[in-house]
N, C-alpha and C. Protein backbone atom coordinates (compact mmCIF):
# COMPACT_ATOMS: atom_id res chain seq x y z
N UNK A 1 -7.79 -10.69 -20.98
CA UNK A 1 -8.74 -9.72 -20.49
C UNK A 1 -9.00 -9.99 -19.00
N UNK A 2 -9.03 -8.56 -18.22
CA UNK A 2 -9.08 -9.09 -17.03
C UNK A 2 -10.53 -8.49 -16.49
N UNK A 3 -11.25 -9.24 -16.36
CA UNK A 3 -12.82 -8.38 -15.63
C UNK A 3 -13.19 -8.69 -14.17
N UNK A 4 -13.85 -8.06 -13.70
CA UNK A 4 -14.67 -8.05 -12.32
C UNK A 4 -14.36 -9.26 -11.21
N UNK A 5 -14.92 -9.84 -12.26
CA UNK A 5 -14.75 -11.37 -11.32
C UNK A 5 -12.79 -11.93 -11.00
N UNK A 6 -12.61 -11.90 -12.07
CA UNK A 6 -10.96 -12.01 -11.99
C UNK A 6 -10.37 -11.57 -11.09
N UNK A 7 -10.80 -9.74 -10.77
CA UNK A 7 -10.23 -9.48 -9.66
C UNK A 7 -10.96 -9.66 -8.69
N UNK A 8 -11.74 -10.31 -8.27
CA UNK A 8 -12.33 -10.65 -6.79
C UNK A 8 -11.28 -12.19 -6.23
N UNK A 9 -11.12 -12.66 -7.40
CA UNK A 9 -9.91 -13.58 -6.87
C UNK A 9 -8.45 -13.44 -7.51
N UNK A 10 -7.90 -13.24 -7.26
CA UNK A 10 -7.04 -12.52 -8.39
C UNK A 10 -5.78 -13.49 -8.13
N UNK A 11 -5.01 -14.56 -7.03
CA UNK A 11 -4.39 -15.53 -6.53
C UNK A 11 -4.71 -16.49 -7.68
N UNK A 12 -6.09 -16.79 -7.57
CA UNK A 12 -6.73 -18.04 -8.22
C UNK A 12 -6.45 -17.72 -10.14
N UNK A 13 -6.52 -16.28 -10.49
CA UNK A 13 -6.67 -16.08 -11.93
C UNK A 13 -4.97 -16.32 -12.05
N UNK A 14 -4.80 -15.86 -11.23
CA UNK A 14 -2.61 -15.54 -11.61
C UNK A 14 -2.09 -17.52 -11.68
N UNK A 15 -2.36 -17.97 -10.46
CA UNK A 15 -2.78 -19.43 -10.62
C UNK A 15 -3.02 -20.20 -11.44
N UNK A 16 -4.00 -19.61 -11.85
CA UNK A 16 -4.20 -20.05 -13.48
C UNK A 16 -3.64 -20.38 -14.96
N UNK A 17 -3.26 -19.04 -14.95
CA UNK A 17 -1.99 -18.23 -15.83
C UNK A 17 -0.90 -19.08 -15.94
N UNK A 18 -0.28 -18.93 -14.94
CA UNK A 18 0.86 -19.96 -14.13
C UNK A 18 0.43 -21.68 -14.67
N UNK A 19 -0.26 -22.13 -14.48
CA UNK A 19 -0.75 -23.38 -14.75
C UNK A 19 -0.81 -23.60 -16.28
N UNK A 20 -0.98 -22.42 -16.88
CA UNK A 20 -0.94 -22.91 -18.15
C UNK A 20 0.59 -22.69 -18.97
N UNK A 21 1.13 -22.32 -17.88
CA UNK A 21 2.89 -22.55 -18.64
C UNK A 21 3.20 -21.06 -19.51
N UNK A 22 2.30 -19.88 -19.00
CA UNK A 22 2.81 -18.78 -19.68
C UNK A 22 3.81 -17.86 -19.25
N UNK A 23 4.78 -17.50 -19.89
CA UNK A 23 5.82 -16.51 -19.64
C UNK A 23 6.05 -15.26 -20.04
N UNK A 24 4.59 -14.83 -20.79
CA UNK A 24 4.23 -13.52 -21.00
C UNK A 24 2.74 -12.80 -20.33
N UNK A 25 2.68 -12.10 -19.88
CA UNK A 25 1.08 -12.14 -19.69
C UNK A 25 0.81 -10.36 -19.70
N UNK A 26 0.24 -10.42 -20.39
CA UNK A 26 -0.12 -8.53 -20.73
C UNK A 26 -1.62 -8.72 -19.52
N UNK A 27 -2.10 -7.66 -18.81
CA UNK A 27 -3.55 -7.46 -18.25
C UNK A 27 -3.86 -6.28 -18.87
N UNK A 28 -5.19 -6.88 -19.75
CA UNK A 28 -5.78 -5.55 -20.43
C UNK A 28 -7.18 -5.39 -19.37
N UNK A 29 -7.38 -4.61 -18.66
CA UNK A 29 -9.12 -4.33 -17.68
C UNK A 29 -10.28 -4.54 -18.80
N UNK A 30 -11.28 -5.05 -18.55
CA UNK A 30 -12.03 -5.07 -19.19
C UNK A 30 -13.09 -4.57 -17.93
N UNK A 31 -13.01 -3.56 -16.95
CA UNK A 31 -13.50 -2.94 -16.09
C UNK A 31 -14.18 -1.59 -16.41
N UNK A 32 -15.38 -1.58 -15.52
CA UNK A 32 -16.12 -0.05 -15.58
C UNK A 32 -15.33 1.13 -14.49
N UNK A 33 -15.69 2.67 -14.81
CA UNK A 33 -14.75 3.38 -14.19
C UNK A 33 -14.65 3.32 -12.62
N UNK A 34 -16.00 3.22 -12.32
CA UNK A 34 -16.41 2.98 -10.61
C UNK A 34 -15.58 1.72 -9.97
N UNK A 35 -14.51 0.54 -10.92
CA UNK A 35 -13.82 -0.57 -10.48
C UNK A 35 -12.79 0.02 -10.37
N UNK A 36 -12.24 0.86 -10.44
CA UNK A 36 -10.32 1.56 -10.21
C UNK A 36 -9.99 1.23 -9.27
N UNK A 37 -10.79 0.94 -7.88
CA UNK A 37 -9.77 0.24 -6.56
C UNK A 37 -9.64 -1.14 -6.50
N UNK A 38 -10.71 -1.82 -7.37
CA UNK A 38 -10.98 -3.01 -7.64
C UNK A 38 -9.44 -3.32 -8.20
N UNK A 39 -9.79 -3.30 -9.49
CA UNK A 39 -7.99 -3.36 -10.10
C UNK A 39 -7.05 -2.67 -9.65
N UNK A 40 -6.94 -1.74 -8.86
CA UNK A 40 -5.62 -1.65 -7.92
C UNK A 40 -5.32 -3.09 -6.91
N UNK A 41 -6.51 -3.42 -6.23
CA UNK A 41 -6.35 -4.46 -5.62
C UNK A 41 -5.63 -5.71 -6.20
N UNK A 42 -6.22 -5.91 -7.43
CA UNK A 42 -6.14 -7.25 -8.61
C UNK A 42 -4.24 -6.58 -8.90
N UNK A 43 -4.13 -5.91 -8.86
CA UNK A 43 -2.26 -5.82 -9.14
C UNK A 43 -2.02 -5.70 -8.72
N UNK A 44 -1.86 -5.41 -7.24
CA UNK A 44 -1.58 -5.59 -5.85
C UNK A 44 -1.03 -6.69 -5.59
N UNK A 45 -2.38 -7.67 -5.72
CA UNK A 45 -2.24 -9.41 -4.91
C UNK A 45 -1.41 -9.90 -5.73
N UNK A 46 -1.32 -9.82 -7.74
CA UNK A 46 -0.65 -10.33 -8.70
C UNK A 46 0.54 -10.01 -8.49
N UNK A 47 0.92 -8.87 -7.94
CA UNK A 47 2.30 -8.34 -7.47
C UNK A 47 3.12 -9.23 -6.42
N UNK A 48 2.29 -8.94 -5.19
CA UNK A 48 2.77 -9.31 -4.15
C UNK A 48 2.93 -11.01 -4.65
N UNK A 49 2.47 -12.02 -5.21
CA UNK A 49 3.07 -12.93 -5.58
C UNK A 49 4.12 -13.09 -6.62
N UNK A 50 3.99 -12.51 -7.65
CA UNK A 50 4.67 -12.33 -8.87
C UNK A 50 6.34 -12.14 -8.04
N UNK A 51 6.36 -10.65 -7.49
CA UNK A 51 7.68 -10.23 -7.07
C UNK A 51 8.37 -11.48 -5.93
N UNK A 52 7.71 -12.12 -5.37
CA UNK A 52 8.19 -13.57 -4.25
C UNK A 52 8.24 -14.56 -5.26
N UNK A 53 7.84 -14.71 -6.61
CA UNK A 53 7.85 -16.32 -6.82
C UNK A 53 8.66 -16.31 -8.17
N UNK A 54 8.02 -15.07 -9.37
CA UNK A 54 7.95 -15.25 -10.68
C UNK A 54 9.02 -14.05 -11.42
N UNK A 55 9.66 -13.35 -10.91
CA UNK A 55 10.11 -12.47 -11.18
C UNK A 55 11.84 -13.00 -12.48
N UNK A 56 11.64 -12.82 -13.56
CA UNK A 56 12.42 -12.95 -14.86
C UNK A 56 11.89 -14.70 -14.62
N UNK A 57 10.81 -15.50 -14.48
CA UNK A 57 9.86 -16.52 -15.22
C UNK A 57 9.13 -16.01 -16.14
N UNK A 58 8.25 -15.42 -15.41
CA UNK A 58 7.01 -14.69 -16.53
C UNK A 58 7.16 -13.37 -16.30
N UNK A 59 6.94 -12.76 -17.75
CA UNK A 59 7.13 -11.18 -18.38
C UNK A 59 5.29 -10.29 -17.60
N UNK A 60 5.09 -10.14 -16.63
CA UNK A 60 3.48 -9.40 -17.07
C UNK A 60 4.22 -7.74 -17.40
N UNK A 61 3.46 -7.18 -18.79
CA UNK A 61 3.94 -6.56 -19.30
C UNK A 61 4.35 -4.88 -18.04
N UNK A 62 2.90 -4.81 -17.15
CA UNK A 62 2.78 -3.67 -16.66
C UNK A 62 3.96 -3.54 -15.72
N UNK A 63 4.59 -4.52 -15.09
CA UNK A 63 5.36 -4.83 -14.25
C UNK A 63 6.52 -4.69 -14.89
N UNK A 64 6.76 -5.25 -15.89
CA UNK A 64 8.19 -4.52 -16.66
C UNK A 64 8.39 -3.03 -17.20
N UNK A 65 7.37 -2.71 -17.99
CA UNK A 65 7.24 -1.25 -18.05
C UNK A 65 7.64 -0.41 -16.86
N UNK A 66 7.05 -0.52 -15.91
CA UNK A 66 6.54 0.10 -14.25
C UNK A 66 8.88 0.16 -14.09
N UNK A 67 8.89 -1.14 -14.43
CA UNK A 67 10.11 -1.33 -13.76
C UNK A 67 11.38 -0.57 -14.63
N UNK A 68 11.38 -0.63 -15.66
CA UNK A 68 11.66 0.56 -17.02
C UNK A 68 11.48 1.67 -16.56
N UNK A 69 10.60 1.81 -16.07
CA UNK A 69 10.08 3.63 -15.71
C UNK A 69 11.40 4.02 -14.53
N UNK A 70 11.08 3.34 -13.79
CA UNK A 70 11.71 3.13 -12.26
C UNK A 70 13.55 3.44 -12.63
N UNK A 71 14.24 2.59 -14.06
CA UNK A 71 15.14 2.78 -14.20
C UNK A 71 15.85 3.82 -15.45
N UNK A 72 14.08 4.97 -15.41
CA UNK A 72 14.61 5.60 -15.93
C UNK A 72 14.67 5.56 -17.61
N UNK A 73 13.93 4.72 -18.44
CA UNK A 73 13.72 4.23 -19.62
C UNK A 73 12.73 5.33 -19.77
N UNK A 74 12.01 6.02 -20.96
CA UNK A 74 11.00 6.20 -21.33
C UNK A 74 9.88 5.19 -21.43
N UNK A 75 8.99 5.67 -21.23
CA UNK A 75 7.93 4.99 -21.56
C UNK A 75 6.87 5.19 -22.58
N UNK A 76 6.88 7.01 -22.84
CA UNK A 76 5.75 7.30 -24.04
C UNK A 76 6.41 7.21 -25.35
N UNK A 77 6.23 7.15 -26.49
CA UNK A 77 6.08 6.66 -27.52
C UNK A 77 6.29 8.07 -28.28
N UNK A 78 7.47 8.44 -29.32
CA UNK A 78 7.24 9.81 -29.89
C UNK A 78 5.91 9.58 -30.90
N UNK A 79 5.45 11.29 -30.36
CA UNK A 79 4.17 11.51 -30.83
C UNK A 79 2.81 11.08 -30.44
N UNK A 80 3.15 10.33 -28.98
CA UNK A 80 1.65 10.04 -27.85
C UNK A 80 1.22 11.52 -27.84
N UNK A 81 0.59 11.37 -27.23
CA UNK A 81 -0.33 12.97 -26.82
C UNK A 81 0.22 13.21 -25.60
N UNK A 82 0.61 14.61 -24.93
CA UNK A 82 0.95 14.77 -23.71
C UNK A 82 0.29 15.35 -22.81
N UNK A 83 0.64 14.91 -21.32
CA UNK A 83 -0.51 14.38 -20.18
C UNK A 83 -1.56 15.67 -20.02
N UNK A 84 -2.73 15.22 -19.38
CA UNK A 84 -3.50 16.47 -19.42
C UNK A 84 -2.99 17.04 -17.98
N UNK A 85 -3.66 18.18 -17.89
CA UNK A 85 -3.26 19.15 -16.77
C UNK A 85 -3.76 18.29 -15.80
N UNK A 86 -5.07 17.60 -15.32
CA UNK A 86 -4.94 16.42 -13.65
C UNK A 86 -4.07 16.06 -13.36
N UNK A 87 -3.34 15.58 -14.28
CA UNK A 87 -2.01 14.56 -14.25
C UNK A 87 -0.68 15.18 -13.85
N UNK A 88 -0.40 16.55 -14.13
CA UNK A 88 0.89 16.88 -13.82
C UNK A 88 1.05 16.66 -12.49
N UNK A 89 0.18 17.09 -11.31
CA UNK A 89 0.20 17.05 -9.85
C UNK A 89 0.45 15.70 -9.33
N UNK A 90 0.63 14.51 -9.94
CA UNK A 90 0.53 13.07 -9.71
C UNK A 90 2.08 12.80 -9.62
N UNK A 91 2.19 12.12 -8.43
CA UNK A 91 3.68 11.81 -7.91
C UNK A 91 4.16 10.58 -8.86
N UNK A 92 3.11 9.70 -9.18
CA UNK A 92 3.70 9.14 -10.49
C UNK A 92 3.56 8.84 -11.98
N UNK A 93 3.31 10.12 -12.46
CA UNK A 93 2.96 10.09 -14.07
C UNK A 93 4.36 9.87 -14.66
N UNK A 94 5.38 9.93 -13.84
CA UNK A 94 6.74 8.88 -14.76
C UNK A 94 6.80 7.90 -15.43
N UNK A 95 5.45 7.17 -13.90
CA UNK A 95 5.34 5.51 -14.59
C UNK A 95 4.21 5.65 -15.74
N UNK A 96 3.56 6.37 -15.76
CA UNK A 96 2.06 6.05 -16.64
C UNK A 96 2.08 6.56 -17.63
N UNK A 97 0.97 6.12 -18.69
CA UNK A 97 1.21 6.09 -20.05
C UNK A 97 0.16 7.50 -19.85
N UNK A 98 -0.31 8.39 -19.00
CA UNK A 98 -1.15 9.18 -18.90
C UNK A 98 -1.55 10.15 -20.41
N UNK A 99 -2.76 10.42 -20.95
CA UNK A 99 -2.47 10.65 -22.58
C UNK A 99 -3.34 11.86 -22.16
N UNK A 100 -4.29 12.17 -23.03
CA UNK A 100 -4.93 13.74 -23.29
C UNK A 100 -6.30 13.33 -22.30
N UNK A 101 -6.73 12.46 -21.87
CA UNK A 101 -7.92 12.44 -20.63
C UNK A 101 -7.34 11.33 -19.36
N UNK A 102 -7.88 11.69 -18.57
CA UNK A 102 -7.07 10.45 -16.94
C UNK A 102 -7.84 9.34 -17.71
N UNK A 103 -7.21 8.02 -17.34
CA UNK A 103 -7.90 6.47 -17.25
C UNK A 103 -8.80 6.73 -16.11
N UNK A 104 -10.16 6.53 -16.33
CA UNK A 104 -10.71 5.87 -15.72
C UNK A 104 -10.41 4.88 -14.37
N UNK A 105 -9.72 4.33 -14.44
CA UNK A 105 -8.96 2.97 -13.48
C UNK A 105 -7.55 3.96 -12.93
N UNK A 106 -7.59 5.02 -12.98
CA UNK A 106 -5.91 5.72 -12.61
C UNK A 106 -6.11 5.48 -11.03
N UNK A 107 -6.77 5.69 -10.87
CA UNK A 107 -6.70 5.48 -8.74
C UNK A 107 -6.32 3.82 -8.41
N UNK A 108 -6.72 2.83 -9.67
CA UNK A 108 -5.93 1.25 -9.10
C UNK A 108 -4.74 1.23 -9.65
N UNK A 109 -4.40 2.13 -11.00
CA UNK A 109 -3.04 2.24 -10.97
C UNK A 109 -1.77 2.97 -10.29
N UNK A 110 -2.16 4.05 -9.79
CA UNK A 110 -1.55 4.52 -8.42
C UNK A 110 -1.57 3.85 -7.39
N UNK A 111 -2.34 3.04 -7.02
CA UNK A 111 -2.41 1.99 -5.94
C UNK A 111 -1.45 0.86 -5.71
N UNK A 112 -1.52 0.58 -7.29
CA UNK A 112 -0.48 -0.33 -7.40
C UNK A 112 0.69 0.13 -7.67
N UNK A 113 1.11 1.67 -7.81
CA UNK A 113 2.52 2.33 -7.81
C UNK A 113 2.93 2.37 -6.70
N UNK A 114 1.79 2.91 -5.45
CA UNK A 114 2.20 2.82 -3.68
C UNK A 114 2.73 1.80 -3.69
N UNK A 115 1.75 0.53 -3.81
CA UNK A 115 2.68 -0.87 -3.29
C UNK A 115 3.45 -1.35 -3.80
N UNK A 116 3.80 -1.20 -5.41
CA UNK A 116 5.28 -2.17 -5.84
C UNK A 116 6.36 -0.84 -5.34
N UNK A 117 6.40 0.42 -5.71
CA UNK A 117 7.35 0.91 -5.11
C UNK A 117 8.27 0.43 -4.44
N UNK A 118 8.33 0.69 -3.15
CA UNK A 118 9.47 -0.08 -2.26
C UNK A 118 10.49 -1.45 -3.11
N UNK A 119 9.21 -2.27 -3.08
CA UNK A 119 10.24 -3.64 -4.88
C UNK A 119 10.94 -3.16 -5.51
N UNK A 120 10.32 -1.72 -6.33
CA UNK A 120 10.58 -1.24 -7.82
C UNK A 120 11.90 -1.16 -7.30
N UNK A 121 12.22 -0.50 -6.30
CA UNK A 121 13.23 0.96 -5.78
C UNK A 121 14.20 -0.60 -6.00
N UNK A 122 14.02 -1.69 -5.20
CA UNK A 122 15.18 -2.80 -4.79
C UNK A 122 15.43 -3.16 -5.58
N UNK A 123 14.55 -3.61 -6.77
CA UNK A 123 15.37 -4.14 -8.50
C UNK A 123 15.19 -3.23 -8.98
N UNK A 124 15.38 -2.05 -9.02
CA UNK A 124 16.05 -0.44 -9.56
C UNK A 124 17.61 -0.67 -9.31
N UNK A 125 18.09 -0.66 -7.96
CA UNK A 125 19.22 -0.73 -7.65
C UNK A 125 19.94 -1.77 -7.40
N UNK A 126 19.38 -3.59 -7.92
CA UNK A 126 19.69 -4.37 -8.46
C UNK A 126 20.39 -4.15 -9.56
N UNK A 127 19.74 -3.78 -10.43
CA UNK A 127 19.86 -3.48 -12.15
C UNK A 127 21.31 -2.47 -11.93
N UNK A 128 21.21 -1.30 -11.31
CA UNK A 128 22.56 -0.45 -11.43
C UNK A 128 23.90 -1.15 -11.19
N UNK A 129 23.44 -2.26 -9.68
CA UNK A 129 24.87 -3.34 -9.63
C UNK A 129 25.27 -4.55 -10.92
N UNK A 130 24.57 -4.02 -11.99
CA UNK A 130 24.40 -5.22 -12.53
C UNK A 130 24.29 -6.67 -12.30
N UNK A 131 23.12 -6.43 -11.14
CA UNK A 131 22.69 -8.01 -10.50
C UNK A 131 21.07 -8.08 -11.04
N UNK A 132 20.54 -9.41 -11.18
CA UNK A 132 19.07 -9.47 -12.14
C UNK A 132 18.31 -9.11 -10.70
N UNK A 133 16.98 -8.83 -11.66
CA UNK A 133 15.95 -8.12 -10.32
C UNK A 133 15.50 -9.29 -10.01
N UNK A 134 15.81 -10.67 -10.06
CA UNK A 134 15.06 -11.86 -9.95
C UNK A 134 16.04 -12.01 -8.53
N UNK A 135 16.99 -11.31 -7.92
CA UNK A 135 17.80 -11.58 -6.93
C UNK A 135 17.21 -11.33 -5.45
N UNK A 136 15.91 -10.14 -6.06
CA UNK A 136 14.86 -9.53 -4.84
C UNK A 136 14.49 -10.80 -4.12
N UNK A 137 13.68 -12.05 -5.32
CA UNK A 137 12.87 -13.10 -4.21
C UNK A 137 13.61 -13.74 -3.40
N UNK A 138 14.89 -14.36 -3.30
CA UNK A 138 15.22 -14.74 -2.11
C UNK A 138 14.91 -13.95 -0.70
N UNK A 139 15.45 -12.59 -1.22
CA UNK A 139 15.52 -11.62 0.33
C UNK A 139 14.05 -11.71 0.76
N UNK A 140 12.84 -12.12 0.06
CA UNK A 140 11.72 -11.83 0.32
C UNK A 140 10.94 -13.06 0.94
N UNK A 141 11.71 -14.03 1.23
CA UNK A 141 11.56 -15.36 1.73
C UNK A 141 11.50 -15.77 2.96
C-alpha cells in the first residue's frame, strides 16, 4: 500500500523495497482524489530510478503492464467495462485500465505516462530487436 507519506519520499520507500530483497512489487494508492499529482510524482521518482538501476531485477507490476501496453499487448480483461466517454479524448487510455468512471488519481497516472514514455518507446524497440529492455540502463549511465 502506498499512502501520502510514502510519496513525499518516494527514493527512501523504493529503498526500502529494495532492501528487503523484493523482485515483485505491485503499488496499490491508498490516496484521496485531491493526491493525483502527488502519486504522479511518487511514479515518477520510482521510475526514474527503477528504469537506471532495476529494470528485469524487480517486476513493479504498473511498469510492466505500461510496458505491455507500449508493445502492443492488451491490457483489459474480456468483459471489463468499457472506457467512459472523458476517457476517449486521452492520448493514453491504451495504457490504462480506464473502466465505466475516471480514477480519481488519473492526472498522476498520465503524469507518469508523460515521463516513462520516451523509456517505454526505447525498451519498446528493444523488445522488437529481440534485445531485453534491461539493455536501456547502461545507455542511461
Amino acid at each position: 500500500m502506498v499512502e501520502a507519506h510514502h510519496c513525499h519520499q518516494p527514493q527512501a520507500f523504493y529503498a526500502q523495497l529494495r532492501q528487503q530483497g523484493l523482485t515483485a512489487i505491485h503499488f496499490i494508492p491508498q490516496l484521496a482524489a485531491g493526491d493525483a499529482a502527488l502519486w504522479g510524482e511518487f511514479l515518477c521518482a520510482v521510475f526514474h530510478r527503477w528504469v537506471r538501476e532495476d529494470i528485469g531485477r524487480i517486476n513493479i507490476l504498473l511498469f510492466s503492464e505500461t510496458l505491455s501496453a507500449w508493445c502492443g499487448e492488451t491490457l483489459t480483461q474480456p468483459g471489463a467495462p468499457a472506457a467512459n466517454s472523458t476517457c476517449y479524448g486521452c492520448p493514453w487510455l491504451r495504457l490504462c485500465r480506464c473502466g465505466e468512471q475516471e480514477d480519481p488519481l488519473c492526472a498522476g497516472y498520465r503524469q507518469f505516462y508523460d515521463f516513462s514514455g520516451p523509456y517505454m518507446r526505447v525498451m519498446r524497440d528493444l523488445r522488437r530487436q529481440q534485445r531485453p529492455p534491461e539493455a536501456l540502463m547502461p545507455l542511461l549511465r
